[in-house]
Structures are given as structure tokens and as C-alpha cells.
Protein backbone atom coordinates (compact mmCIF):
# COMPACT_ATOMS: atom_id res chain seq x y z
CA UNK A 1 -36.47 38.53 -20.19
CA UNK A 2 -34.09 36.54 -17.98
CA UNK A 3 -30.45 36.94 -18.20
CA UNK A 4 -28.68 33.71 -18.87
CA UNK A 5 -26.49 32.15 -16.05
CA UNK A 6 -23.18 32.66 -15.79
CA UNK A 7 -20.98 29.95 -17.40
CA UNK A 8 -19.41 27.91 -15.14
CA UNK A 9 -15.36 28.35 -15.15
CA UNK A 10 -13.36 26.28 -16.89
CA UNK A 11 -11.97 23.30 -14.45
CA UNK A 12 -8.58 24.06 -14.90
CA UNK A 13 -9.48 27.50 -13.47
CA UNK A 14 -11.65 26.55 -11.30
CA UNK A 15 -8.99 24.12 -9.83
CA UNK A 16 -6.39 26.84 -9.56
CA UNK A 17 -8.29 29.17 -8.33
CA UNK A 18 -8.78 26.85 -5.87
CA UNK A 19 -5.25 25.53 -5.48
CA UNK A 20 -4.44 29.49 -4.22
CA UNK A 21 -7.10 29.71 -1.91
CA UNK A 22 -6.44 26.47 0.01
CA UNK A 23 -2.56 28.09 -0.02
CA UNK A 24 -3.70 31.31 1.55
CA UNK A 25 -5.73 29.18 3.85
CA UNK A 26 -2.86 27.12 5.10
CA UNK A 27 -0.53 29.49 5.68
CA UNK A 28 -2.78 31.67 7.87
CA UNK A 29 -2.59 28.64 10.10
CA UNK A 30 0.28 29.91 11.86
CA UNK A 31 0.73 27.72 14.46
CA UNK A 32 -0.28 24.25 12.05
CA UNK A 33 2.60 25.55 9.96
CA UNK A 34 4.72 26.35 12.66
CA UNK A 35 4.66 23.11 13.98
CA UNK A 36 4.80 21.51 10.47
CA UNK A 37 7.73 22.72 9.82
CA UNK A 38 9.41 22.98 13.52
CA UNK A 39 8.52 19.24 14.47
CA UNK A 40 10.56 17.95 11.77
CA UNK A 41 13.90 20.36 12.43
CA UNK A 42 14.08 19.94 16.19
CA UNK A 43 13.90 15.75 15.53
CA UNK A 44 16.66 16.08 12.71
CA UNK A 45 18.77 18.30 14.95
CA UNK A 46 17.89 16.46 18.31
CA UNK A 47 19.08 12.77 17.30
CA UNK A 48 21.25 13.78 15.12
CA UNK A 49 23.39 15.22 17.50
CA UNK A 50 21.99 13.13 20.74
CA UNK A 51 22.95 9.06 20.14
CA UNK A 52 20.46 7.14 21.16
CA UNK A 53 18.85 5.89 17.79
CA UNK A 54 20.59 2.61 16.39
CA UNK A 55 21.76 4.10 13.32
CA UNK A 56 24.59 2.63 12.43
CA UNK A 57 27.96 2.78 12.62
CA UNK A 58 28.25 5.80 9.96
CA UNK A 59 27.29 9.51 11.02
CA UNK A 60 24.06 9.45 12.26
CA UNK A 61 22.81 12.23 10.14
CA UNK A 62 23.27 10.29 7.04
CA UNK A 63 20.69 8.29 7.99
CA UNK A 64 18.45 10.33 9.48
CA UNK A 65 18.69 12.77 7.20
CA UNK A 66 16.74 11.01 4.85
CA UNK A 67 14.09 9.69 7.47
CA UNK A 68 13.22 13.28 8.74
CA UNK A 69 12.39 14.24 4.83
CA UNK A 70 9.96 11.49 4.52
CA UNK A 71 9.05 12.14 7.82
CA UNK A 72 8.04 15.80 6.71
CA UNK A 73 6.31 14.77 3.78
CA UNK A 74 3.91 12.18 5.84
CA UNK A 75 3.26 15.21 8.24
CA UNK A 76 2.37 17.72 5.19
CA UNK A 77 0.66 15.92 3.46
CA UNK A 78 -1.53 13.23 5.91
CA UNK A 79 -1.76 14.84 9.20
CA UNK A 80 -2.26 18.61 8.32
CA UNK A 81 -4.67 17.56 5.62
CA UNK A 82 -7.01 15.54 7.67
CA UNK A 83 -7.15 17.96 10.29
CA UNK A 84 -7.43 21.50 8.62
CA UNK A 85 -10.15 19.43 6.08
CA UNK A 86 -12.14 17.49 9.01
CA UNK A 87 -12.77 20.90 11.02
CA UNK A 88 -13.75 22.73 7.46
CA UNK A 89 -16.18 19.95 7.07
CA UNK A 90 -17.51 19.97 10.64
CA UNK A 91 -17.68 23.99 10.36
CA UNK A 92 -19.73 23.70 7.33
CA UNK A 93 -17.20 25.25 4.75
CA UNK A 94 -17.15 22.09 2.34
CA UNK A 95 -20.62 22.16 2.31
CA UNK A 96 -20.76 25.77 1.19
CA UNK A 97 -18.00 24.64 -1.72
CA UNK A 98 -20.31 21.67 -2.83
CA UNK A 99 -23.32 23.96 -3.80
CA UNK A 100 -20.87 25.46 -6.10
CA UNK A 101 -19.57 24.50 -9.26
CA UNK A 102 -16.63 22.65 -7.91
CA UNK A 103 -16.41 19.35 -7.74
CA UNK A 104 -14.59 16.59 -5.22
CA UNK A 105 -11.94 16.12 -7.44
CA UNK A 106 -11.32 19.55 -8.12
CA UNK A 107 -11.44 20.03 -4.31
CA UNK A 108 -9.41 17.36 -3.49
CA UNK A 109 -6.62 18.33 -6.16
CA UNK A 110 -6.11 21.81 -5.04
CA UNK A 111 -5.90 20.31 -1.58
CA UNK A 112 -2.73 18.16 -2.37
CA UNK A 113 -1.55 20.77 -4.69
CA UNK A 114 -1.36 23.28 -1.47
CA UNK A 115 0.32 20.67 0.17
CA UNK A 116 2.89 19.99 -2.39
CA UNK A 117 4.16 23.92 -2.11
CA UNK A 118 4.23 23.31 1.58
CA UNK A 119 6.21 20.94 1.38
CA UNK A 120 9.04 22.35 -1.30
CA UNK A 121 9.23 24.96 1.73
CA UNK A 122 9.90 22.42 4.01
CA UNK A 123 12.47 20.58 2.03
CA UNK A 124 14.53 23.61 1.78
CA UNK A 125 14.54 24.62 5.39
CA UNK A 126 15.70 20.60 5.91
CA UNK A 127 18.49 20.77 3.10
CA UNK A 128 20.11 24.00 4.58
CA UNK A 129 19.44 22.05 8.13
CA UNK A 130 21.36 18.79 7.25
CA UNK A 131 24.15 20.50 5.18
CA UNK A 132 24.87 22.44 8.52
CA UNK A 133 24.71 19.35 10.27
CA UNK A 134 26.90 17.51 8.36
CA UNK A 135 25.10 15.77 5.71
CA UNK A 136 26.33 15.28 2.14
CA UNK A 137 24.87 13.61 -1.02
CA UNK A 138 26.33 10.13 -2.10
CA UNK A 139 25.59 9.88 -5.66
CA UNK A 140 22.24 10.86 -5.55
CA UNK A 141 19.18 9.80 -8.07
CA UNK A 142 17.49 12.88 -7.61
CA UNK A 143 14.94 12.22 -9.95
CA UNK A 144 14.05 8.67 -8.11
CA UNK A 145 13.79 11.01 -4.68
CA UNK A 146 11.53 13.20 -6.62
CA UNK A 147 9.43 10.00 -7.96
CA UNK A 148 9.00 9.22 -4.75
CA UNK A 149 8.08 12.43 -3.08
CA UNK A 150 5.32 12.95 -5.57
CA UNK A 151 4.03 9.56 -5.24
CA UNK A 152 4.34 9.46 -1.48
CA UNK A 153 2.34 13.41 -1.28
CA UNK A 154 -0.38 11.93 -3.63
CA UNK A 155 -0.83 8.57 -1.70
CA UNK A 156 -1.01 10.65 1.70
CA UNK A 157 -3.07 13.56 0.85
CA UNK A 158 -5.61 10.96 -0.40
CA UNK A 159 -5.57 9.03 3.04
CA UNK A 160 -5.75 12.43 5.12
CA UNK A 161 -8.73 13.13 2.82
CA UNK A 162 -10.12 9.92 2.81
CA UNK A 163 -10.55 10.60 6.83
CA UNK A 164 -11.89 14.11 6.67
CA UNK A 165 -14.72 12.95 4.60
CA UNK A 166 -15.50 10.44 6.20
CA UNK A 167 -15.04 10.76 10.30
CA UNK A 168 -16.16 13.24 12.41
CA UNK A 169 -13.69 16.26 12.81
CA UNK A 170 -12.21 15.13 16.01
CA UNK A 171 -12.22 11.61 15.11
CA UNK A 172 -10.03 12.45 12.24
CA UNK A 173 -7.99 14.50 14.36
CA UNK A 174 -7.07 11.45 16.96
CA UNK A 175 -6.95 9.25 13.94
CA UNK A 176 -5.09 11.51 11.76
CA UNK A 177 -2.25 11.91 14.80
CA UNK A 178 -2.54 8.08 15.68
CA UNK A 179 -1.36 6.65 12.21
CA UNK A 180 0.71 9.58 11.95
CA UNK A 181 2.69 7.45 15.69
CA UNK A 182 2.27 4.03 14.25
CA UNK A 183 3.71 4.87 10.67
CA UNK A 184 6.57 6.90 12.02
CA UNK A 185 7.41 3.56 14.83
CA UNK A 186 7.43 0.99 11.87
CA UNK A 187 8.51 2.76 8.89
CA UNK A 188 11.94 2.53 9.23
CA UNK A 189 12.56 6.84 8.98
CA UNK A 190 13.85 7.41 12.72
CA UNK A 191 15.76 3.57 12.93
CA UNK A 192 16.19 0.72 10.33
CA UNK A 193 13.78 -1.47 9.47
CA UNK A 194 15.60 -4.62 9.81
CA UNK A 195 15.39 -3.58 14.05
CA UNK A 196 11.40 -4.76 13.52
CA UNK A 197 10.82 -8.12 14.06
CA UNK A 198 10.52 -10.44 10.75
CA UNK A 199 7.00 -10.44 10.94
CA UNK A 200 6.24 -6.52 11.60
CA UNK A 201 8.58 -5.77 9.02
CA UNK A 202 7.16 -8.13 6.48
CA UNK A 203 3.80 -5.69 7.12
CA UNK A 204 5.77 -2.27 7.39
CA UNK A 205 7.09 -2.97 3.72
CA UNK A 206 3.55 -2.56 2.17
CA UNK A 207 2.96 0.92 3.87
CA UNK A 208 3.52 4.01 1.81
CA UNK A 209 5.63 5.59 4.98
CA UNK A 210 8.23 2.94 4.67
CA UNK A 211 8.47 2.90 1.25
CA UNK A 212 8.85 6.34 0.61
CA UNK A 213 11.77 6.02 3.49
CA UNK A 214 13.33 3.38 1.28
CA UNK A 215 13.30 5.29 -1.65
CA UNK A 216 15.17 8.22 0.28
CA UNK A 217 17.82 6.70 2.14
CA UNK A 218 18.39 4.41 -1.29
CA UNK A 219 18.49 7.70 -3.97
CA UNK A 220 19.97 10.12 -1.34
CA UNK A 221 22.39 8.35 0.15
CA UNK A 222 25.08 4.94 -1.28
CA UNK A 223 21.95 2.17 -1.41
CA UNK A 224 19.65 1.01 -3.45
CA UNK A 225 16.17 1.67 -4.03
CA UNK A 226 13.89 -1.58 -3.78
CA UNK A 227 11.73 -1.78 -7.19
CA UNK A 228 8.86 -3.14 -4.70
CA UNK A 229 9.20 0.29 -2.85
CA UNK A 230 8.10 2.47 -6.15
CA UNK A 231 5.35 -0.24 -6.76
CA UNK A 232 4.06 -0.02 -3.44
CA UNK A 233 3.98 3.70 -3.59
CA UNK A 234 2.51 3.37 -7.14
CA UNK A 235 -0.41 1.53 -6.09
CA UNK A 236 -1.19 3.58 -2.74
CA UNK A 237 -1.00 7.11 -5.22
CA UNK A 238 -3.90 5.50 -7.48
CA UNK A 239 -5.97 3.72 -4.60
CA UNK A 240 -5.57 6.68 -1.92
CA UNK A 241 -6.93 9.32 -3.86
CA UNK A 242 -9.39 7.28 -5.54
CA UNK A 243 -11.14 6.02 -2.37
CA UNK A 244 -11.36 9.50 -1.37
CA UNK A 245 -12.98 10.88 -4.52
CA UNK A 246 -15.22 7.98 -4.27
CA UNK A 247 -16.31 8.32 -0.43
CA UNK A 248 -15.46 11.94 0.18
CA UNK A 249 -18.58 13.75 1.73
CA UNK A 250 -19.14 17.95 2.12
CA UNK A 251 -20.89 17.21 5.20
């Protein structure tokens, strides 16, 4: 008599099951983690204390302080994704995990779920950071930051993904670290957005880097947070992810 197959687990389990692995994975990528979380610091701490960034006439680290956050979450959650997920594919691991029970989305959710631990990590280290450097909270809307952050992790994990499954590993990796350049230059993190000309900035207002800047410098520091900046986020957290689910392959 044959025994009966194993049920398959539950997908709640199955996801975090998953969700610790992928954790474990990451941070036994020293270096990758290293560098997530040292690129970041040395920027803050470099122009905030070297003047060379047209940042106002305020303390520079009020506005940077802000920048360098969104700036760490675009790293986290895009760059380190693609990568780490583009070699797994081109090594064959994915295609091991799709002859098991799991499925893309479950795959894909642990993923950014990793990558949203990562990343409260990294926000600490940068809070201790830019209170030692001088930064301090102007009536914040925390809650609006945290909007933001969420949106911003989902709408980037789904592009870095989007490019693993897709490209060839080392495609992904010059593409990954390519849109990584151009959304940091035109995003408005490192220097306002109103330096771009009318046109560029027009185009940079659409893009999930700038808006998630927007929403930090307006909830963490005295401004305002554009409406259009949480829609555009909105929109790139539910199309991002989606277009990866839907073109995602294990090999």
C-alpha cells in the first residue's frame, strides 16, 4: 500500500519559513551587508560635514538627513535584491525552490519581507548617526514616513525582482547598480530637486526614488508632503510587484 504524500504546508508557513531563510541568507553576505549599511553612513557623515552639496542655507544635515534614509531604503531593497536574487537564479537555487511547493509569490514576499528587517537595522544605525550629527525632528508625521517607507520597500523590491527574473545575473547586476546612479542623480535625496532642469524634474517626480525623498524631507523635517508623492508611490507598490509575479522566472 502506498503512503499518502505529505500535505503541503500551509502558505502562511510556508512563507515564513521562507521569510527566515532568505534572512539567514542575507546576513551571511557579509560584505553585501557591510556595504549596505556602510555606503549610506560614510555619505551622511561625508557631506554632511564637507559643503559642497547645494543644500540650502539651513544645516546641511537637515536635509540630508532625510535623503540618506531614502537613499538606504532604495539600496536595501532594489540593488541588494536584484543582485543576491539574479546570481541565485543563475546558480540554479530558484530553480531548486520552484520544484517545491512554493510559489512566486510566496518567494517573492519573503524576499521583501527580509529586506524590510534589513532595513529597520539600517534606520537605526542612521537615527543614532544623524542625532550625533546634529539632526533633530521638526514636527514629524511619523506615520506618513512610515507610509512611505513601506510603500517605497514594496515598489523597489518588486523592481529588483522584476530584473532578477528576468536578465541574466550579471546583466541585473550592471542594471541593478546603473538605476541605482540615475535614481540617486535625479531624485532629489543628495540635492533639491528644483536644481534639475524643468523638464528632468517634471520626469524625476513620477519615480518612486523621488517620491519617497519627498515624503521624508516633508514628514521628517518643517514641509509638506506632496499628495502626488503617496500616489505615485501607491501605484509603483501595486505595479512593481505585480509585474514581477507575473514575469518572474526560476531559471
Amino acid at each position: 500500500m502506498t503512503a499518502p504524500a505529505p500535505a503541503a504546508a500551509p502558505p502562511a508557513k510556508a512563507w515564513k519559513a521562507q521569510t527566515r531563510i532568505e534572512l539567514l541568507l542575507t546576513l551571511r553576505r557579509g560584505e553585501s551587508v557591510l556595504l549596505t549599511f556602510l555606503i549610506p553612513v560614510v555619505l551622511l557623515a561625508f557631506f554632511a560635514n564637507v559643503d559642497v552639496l547645494p543644500t540650502g542655507d539651513g544645516d546641511p544635515i537637515d536635509f540630508l538627513f532625510p535623503g540618506i534614509l531614502a537613499l538606504a531604503i532604495m539600496s536595501t531593497a532594489l540593488v541588494s535584491v536584484a543582485i543576491a536574487t539574479g546570481f541565485e537564479r543563475q546558480m540554479g537555487v530558484l530553480k531548486r525552490l520552484g520544484a517545491t511547493p512554493l510559489t512566486r509569490r510566496q518567494l517573492l514576499g519573503a524576499k521583501t519581507a527580509a529586506v524590510v528587517v534589513i532595513e529597520a537595522l539600517q534606520v537605526g544605525v542612521l537615527l543614532i548617526e544623524g542625532f550625533i550629527l546634529g539632526f533633530r525632528f521638526s514636527a514629524p508625521s511619523l506615520g506618513l514616513a512610515l507610509v512611505g517607507a513601506v510603500l517605497a520597500t514594496v515598489a523597489f523590491a518588486g523592481i529588483g525582482l522584476l530584473m532578477a527574473g528576468t536578465l541574466p545575473a550579471l546583466t541585473t547586476l550592471a542594471a541593478a547598480n546603473g538605476l541605482y546612479l540615475l535614481l540617486l542623480l535625479v531624485s532629489g535625496m543628495v540635492f533639491p530637486l528644483d536644481e534639475l532642469p524643468s523638464g528632468l524634474q517634471a520626469v524625476a517626480e513620477l519615480l518612486p526614488s523621488t517620491a519617497l525623498a519627498q515624503v521624508f524631507h516633508g514628514a521628517l523635517g518643517d514641509a509638506t508632503v506632496p499628495t502626488s508623492a503617496i500616489v505615485v508611490l501607491f501605484v509603483w507598490a501595486v505595479a512593481a510587484p505585480l509585474a514581477a509575479a507575473r514575469w518572474f522566472r526560476w531559471e
